[in-house]
C-alpha atoms as a PDB file:
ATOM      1  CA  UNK A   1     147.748 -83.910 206.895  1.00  0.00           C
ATOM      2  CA  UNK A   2     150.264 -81.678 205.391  1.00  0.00           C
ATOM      3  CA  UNK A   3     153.807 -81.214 206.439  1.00  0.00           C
ATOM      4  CA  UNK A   4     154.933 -77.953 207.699  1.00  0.00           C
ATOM      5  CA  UNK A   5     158.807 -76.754 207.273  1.00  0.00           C
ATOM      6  CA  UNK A   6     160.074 -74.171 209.659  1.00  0.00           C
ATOM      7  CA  UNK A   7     163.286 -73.263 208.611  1.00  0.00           C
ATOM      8  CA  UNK A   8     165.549 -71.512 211.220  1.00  0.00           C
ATOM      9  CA  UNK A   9     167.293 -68.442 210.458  1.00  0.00           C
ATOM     10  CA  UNK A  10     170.115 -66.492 212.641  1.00  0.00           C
ATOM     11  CA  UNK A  11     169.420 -62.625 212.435  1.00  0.00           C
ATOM     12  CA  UNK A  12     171.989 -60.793 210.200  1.00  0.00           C
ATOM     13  CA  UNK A  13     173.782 -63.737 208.705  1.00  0.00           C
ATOM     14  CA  UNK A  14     175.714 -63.685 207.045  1.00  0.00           C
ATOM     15  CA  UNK A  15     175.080 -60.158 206.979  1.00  0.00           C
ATOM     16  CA  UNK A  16     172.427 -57.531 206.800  1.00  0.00           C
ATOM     17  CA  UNK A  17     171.590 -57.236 203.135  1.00  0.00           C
ATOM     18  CA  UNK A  18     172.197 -60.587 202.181  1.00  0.00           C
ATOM     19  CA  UNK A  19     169.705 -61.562 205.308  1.00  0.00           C
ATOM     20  CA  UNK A  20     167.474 -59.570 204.102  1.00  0.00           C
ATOM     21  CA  UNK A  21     167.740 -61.549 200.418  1.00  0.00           C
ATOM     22  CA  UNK A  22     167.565 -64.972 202.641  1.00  0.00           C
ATOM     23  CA  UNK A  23     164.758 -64.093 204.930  1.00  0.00           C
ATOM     24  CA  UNK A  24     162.742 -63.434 201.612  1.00  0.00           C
ATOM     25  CA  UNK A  25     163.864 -66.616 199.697  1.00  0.00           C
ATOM     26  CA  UNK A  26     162.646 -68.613 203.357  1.00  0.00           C
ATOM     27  CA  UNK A  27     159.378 -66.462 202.938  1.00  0.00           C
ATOM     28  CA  UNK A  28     158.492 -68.335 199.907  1.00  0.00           C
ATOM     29  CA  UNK A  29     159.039 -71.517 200.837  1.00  0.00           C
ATOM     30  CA  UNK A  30     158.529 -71.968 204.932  1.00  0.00           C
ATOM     31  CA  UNK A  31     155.218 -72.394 206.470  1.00  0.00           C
ATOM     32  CA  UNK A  32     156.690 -70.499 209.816  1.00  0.00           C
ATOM     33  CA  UNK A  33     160.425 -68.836 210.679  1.00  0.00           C
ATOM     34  CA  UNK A  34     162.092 -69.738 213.555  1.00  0.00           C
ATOM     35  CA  UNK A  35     164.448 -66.413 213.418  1.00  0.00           C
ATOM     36  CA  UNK A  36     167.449 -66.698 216.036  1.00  0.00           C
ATOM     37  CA  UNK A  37     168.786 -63.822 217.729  1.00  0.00           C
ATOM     38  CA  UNK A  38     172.954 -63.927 217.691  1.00  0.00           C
ATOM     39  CA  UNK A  39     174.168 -65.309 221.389  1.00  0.00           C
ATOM     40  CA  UNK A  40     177.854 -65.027 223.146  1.00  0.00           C
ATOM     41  CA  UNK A  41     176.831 -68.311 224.771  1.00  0.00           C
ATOM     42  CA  UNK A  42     174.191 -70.361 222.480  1.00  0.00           C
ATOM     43  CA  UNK A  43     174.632 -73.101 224.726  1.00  0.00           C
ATOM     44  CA  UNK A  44     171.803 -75.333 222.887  1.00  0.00           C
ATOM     45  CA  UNK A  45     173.633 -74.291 219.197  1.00  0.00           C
ATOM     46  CA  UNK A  46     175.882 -76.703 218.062  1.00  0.00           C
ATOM     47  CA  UNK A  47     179.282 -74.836 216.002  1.00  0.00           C
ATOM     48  CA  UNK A  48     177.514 -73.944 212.908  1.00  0.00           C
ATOM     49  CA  UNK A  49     174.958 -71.686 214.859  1.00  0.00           C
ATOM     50  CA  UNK A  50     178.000 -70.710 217.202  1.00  0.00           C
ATOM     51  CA  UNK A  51     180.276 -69.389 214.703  1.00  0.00           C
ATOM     52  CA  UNK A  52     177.799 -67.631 212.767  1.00  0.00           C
ATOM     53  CA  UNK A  53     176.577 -66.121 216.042  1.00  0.00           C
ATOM     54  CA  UNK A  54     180.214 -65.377 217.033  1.00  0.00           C
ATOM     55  CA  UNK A  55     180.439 -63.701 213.629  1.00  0.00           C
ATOM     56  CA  UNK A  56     177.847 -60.980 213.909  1.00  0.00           C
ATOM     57  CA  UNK A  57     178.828 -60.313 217.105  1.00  0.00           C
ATOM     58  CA  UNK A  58     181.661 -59.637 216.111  1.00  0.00           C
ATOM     59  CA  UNK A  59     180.649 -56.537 213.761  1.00  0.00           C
ATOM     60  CA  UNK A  60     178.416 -55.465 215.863  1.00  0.00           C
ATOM     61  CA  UNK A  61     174.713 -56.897 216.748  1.00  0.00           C
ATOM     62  CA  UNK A  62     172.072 -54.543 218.478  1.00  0.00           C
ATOM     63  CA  UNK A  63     168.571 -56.343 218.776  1.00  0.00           C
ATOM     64  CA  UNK A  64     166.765 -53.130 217.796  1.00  0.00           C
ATOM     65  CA  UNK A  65     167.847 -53.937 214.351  1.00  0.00           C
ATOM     66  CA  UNK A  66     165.452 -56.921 214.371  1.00  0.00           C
ATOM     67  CA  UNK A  67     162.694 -55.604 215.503  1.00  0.00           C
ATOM     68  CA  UNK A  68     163.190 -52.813 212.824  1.00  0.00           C
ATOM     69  CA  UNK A  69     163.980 -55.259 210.404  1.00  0.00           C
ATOM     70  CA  UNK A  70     160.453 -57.505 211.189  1.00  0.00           C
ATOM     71  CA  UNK A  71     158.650 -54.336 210.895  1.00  0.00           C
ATOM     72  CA  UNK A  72     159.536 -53.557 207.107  1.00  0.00           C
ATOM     73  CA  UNK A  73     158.688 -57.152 206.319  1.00  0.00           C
ATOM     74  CA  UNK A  74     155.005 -58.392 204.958  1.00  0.00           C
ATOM     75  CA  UNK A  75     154.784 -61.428 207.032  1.00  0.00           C
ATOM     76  CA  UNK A  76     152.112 -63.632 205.634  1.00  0.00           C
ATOM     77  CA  UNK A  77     153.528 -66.762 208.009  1.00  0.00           C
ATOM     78  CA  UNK A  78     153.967 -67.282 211.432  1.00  0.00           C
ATOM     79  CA  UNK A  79     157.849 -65.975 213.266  1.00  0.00           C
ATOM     80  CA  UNK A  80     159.098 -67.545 215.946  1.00  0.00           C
ATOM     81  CA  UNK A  81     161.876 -65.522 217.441  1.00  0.00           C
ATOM     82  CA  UNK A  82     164.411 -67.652 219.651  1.00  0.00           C
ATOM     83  CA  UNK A  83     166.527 -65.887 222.271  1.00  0.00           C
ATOM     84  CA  UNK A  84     168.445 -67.375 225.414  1.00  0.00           C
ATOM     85  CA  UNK A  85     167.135 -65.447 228.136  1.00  0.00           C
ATOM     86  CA  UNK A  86     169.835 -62.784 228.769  1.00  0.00           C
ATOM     87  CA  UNK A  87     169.326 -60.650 225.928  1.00  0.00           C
ATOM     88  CA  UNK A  88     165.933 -60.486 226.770  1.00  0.00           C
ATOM     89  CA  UNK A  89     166.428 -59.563 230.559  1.00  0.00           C
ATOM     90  CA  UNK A  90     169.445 -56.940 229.177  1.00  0.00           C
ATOM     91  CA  UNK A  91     166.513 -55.597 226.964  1.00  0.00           C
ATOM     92  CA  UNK A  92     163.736 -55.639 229.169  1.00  0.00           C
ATOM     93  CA  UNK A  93     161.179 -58.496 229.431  1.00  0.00           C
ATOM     94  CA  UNK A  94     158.871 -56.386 229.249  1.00  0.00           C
ATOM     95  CA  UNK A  95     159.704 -54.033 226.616  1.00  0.00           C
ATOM     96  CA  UNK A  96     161.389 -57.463 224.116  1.00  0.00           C
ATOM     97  CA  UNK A  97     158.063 -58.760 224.420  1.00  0.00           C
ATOM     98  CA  UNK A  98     155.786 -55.561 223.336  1.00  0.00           C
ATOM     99  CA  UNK A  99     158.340 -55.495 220.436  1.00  0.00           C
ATOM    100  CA  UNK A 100     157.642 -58.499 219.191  1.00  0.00           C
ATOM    101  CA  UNK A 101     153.615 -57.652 219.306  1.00  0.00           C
ATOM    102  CA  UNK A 102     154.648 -54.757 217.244  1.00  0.00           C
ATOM    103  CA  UNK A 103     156.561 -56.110 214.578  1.00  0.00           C
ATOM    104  CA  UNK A 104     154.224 -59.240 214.126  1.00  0.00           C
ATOM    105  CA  UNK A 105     156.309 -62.448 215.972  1.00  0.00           C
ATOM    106  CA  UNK A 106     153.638 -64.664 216.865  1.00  0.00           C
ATOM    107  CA  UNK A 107     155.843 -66.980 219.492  1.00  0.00           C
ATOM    108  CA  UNK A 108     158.597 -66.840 221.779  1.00  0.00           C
ATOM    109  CA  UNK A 109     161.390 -69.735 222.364  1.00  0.00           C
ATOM    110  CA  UNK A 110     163.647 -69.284 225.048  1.00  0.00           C
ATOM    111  CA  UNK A 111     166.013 -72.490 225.221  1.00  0.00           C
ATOM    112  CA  UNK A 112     167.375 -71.897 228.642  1.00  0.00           C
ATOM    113  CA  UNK A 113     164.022 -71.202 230.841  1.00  0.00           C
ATOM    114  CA  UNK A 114     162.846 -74.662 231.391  1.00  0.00           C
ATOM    115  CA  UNK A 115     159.437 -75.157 232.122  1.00  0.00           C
ATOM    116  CA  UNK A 116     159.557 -75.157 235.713  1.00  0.00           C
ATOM    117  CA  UNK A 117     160.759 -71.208 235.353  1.00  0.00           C
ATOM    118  CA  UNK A 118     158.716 -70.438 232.841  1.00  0.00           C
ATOM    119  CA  UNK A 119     155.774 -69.421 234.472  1.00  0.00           C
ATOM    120  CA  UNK A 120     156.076 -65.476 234.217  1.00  0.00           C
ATOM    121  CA  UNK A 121     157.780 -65.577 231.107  1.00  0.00           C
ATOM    122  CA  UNK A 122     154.976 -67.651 229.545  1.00  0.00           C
ATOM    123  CA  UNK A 123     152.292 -64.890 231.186  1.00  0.00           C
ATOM    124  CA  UNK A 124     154.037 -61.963 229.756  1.00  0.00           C
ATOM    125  CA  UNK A 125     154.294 -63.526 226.338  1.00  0.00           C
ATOM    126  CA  UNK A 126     150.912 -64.325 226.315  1.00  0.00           C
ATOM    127  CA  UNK A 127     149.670 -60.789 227.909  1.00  0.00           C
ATOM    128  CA  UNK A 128     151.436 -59.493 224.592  1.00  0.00           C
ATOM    129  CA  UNK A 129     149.611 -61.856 222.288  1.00  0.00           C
ATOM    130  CA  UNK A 130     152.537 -63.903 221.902  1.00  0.00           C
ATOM    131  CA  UNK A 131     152.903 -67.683 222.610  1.00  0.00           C
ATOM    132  CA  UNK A 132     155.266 -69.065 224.536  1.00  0.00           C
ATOM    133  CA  UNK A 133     157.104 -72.368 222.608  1.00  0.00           C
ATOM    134  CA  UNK A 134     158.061 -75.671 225.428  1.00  0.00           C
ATOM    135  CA  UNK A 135     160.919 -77.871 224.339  1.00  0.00           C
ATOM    136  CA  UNK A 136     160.449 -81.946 225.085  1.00  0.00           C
ATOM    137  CA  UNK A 137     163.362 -84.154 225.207  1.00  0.00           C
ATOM    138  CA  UNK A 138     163.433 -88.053 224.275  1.00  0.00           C
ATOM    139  CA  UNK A 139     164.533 -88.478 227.981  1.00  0.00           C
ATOM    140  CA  UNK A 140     161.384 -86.320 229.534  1.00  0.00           C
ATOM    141  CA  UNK A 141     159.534 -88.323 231.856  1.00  0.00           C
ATOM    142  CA  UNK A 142     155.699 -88.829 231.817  1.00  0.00           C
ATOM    143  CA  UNK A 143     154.455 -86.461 234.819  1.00  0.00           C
ATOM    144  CA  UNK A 144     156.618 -83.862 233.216  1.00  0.00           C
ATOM    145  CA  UNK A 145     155.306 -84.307 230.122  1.00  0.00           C
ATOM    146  CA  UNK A 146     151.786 -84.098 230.506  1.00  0.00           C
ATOM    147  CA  UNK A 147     152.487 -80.826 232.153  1.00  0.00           C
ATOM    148  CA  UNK A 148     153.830 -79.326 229.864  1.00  0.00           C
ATOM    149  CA  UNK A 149     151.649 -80.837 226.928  1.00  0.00           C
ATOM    150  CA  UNK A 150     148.581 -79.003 229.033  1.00  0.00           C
ATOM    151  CA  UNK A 151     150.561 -75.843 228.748  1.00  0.00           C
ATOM    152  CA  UNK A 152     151.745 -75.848 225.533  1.00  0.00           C
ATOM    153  CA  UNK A 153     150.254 -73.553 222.577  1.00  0.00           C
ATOM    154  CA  UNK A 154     150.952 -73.173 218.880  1.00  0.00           C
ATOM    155  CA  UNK A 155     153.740 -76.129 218.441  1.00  0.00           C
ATOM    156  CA  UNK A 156     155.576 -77.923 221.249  1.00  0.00           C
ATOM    157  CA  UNK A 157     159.537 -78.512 219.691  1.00  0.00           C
ATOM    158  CA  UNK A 158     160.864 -81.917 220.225  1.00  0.00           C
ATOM    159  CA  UNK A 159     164.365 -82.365 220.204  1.00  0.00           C
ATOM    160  CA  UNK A 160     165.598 -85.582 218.013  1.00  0.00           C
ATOM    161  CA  UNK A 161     168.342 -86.087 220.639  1.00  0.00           C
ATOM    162  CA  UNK A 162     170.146 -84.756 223.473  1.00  0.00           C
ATOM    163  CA  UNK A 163     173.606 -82.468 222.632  1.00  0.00           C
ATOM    164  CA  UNK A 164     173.144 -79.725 220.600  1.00  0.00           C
ATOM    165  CA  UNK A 165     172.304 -78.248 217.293  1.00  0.00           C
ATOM    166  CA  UNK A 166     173.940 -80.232 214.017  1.00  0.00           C
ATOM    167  CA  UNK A 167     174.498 -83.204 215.276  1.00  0.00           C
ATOM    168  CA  UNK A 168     172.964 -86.323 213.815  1.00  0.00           C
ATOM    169  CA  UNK A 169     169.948 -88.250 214.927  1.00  0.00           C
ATOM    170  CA  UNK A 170     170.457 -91.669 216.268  1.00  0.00           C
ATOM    171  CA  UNK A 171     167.326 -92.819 217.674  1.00  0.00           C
ATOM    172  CA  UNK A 172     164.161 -92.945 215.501  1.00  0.00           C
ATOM    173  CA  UNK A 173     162.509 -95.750 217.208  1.00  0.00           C
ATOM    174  CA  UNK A 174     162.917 -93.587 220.041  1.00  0.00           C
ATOM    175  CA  UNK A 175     161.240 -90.133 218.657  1.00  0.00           C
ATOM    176  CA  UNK A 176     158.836 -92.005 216.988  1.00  0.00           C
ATOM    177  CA  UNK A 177     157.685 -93.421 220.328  1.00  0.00           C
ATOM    178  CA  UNK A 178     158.185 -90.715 222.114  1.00  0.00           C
ATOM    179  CA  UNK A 179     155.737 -88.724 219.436  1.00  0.00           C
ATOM    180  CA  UNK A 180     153.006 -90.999 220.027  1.00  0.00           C
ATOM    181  CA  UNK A 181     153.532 -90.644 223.900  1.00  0.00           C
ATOM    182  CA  UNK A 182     152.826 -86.801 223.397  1.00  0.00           C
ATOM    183  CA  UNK A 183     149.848 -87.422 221.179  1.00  0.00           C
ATOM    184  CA  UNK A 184     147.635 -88.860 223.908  1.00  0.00           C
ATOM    185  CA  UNK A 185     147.824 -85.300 225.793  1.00  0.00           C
ATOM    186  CA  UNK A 186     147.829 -82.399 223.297  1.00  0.00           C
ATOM    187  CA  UNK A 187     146.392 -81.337 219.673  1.00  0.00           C
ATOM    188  CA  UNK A 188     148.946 -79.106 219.220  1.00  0.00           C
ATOM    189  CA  UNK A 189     151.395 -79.201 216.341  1.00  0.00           C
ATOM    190  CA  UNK A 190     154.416 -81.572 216.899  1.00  0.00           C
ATOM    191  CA  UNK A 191     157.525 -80.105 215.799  1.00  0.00           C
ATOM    192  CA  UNK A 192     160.772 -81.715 215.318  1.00  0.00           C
ATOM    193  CA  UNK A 193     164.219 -79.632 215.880  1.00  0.00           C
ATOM    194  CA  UNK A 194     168.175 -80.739 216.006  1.00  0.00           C
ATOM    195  CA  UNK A 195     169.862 -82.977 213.074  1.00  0.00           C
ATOM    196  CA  UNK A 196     167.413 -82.491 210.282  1.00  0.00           C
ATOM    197  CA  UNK A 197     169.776 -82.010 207.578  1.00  0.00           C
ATOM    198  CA  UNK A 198     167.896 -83.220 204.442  1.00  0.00           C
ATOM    199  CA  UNK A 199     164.646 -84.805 202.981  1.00  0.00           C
ATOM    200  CA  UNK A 200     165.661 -88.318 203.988  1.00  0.00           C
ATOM    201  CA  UNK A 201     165.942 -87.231 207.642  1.00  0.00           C
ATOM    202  CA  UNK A 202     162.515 -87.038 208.195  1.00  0.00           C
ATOM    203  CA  UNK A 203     160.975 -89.651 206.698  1.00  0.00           C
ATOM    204  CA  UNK A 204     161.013 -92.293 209.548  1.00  0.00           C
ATOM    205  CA  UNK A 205     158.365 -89.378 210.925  1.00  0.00           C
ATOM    206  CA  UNK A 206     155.841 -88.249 208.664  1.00  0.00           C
ATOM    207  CA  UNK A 207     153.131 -90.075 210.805  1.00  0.00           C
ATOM    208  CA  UNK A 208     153.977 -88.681 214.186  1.00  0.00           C
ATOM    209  CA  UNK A 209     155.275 -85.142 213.215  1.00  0.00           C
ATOM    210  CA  UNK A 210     153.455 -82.013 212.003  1.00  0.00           C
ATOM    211  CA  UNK A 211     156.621 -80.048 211.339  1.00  0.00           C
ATOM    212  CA  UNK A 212     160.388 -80.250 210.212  1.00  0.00           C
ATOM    213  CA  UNK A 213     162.813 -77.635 211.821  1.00  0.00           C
ATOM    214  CA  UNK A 214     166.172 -77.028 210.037  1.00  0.00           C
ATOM    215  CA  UNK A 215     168.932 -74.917 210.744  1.00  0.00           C
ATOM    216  CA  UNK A 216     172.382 -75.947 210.869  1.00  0.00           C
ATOM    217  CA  UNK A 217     172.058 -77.584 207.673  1.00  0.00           C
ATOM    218  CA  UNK A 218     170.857 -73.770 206.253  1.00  0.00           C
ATOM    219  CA  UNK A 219     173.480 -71.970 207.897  1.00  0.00           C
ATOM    220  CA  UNK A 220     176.162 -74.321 206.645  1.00  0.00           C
ATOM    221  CA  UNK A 221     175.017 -73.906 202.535  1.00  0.00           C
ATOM    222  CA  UNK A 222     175.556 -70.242 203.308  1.00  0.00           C
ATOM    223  CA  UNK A 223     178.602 -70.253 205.119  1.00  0.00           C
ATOM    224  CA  UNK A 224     179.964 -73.001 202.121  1.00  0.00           C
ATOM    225  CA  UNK A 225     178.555 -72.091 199.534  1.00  0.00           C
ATOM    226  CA  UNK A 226     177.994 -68.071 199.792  1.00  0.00           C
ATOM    227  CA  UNK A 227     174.662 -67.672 197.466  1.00  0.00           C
ATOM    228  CA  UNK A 228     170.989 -68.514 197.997  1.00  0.00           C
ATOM    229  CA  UNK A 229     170.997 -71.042 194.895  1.00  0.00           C
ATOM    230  CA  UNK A 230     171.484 -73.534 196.543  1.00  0.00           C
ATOM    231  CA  UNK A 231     170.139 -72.443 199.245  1.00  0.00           C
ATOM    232  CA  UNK A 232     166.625 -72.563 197.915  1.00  0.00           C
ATOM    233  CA  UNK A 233     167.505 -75.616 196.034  1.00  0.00           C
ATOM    234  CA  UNK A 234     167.236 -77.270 199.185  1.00  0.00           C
ATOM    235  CA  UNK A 235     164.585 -75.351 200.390  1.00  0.00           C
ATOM    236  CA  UNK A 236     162.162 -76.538 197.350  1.00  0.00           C
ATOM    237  CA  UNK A 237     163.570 -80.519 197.406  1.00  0.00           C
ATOM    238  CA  UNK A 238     163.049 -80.714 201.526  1.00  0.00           C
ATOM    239  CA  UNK A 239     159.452 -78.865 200.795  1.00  0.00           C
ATOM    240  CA  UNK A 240     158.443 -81.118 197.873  1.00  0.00           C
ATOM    241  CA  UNK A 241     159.908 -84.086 199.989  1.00  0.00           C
ATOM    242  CA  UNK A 242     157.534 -83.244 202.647  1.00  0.00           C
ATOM    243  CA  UNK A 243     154.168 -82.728 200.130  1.00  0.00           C
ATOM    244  CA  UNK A 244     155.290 -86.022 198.041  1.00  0.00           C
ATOM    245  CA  UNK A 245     155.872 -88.305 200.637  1.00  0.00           C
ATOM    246  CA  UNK A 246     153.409 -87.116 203.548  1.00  0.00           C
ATOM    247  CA  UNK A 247     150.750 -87.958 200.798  1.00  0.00           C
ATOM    248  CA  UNK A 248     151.927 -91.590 200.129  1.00  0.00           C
ATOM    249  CA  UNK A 249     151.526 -92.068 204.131  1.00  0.00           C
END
């Protein structure tokens, strides 16, 4: 089975043209977006994500500009736009949710409304077309996760460890298990999120996971580096990476 990469992006960064020029680099190479909408308090982000966020903040962020943005764009894969939940109340549930029908975001991640809250959230997503993304730790327990595996709908995102975005994965026996554990209740796609930062990372994986998040690791070329060479350098050795060695499995 191929290997998906979802590449995460963080709305406006570095800033709005050069954004633009990154979100259609990532177009050619991703098999979905994860597009991230700029947070005082990213409380899941580790300080890549933070500072970035922090950054266009800090000249001035209005979440219109997105949506606008998304609706220019021919989007011939899936977006999933992340937002912590009080933009989206600030907004309008409502209202963020019909805007994302509108501008073509298939599903919705909201890091800090855990499943047990997520009940409405998930309906009004869904009455909007849109799906509604569950996160599952290494540390969730079974009765949870079955739950939330019979919820679930277009990919459920597995974190590779518990802290935050950027930090490096420690535990492979652990995901690996914990991948087959979620296997035995759901057919949806698997993906993996937090300390993917090259081709090598996901390796231990390719039997047990459908898709590849990265984000940090993007964010940090173009913080670093400052031009999309070698930003798409990485983006075409982590895709090959994922066609060449998926097929040897």
């Amino acid at each position: 089975m191929k290997k998906l990469f979802y590449p995460y992006l963080l709305a406006e960064y570095p800033s709005s043209s050069r954004f633009a020029d990154l979100f259609q680099l990532t177009l050619q190479y991703a098999d979905a977006i994860e597009l991230g909408i700029p947070f005082s308090d990213p409380v899941a982000d580790g300080p890549v994500i933070q500072e970035a966020a922090s950054s266009v903040l800090k000249r001035g962020f209005d979440i219109e500009t997105v949506f606008q943005f998304l609706q220019t764009q021919k989007l011939l894969i899936p977006i999933a736009l992340m937002s912590y939940a009080n933009p989206i109340i600030a907004y309008g549930r409502s209202e963020f949710v019909k805007a994302c029908h509108q501008c073509g975001v298939r599903s919705l991640i909201v890091p800090d409304v855990p499943y047990e809250e997520s009940s409405e959230w998930k309906q009004e997503a869904n009455h909007a077309g849109i799906s509604w993304i569950y996160f599952l730790s290494l540390q969730t327990g079974m009765d949870r996760l079955k739950r939330i595996a019979a919820s679930a709908e277009s990919f459920l995102y597995l974190l590779s460890l518990t802290g935050i975005t950027g930090s490096s994965i420690t535990q492979p026996e652990t995901i690996q298990r914990k991948a087959i554990e979620i296997r035995k209740y759901t057919n949806v796609l698997l993906a993996l999120g937090f300390g993917i930062k090259s081709q090598i990372d996901v390796l231990p994986y390719l039997k047990s996971i459908d898709a590849f998040i990265v984000g940090s690791k993007i964010l940090e070329l173009i913080t670093r580096q400052g031009g999309l060479k070698e930003v798409e350098t990485f983006y075409r050795d982590f895709r090959n990476a994922l066609r060449t060695k998926a097929g040897e499995q």
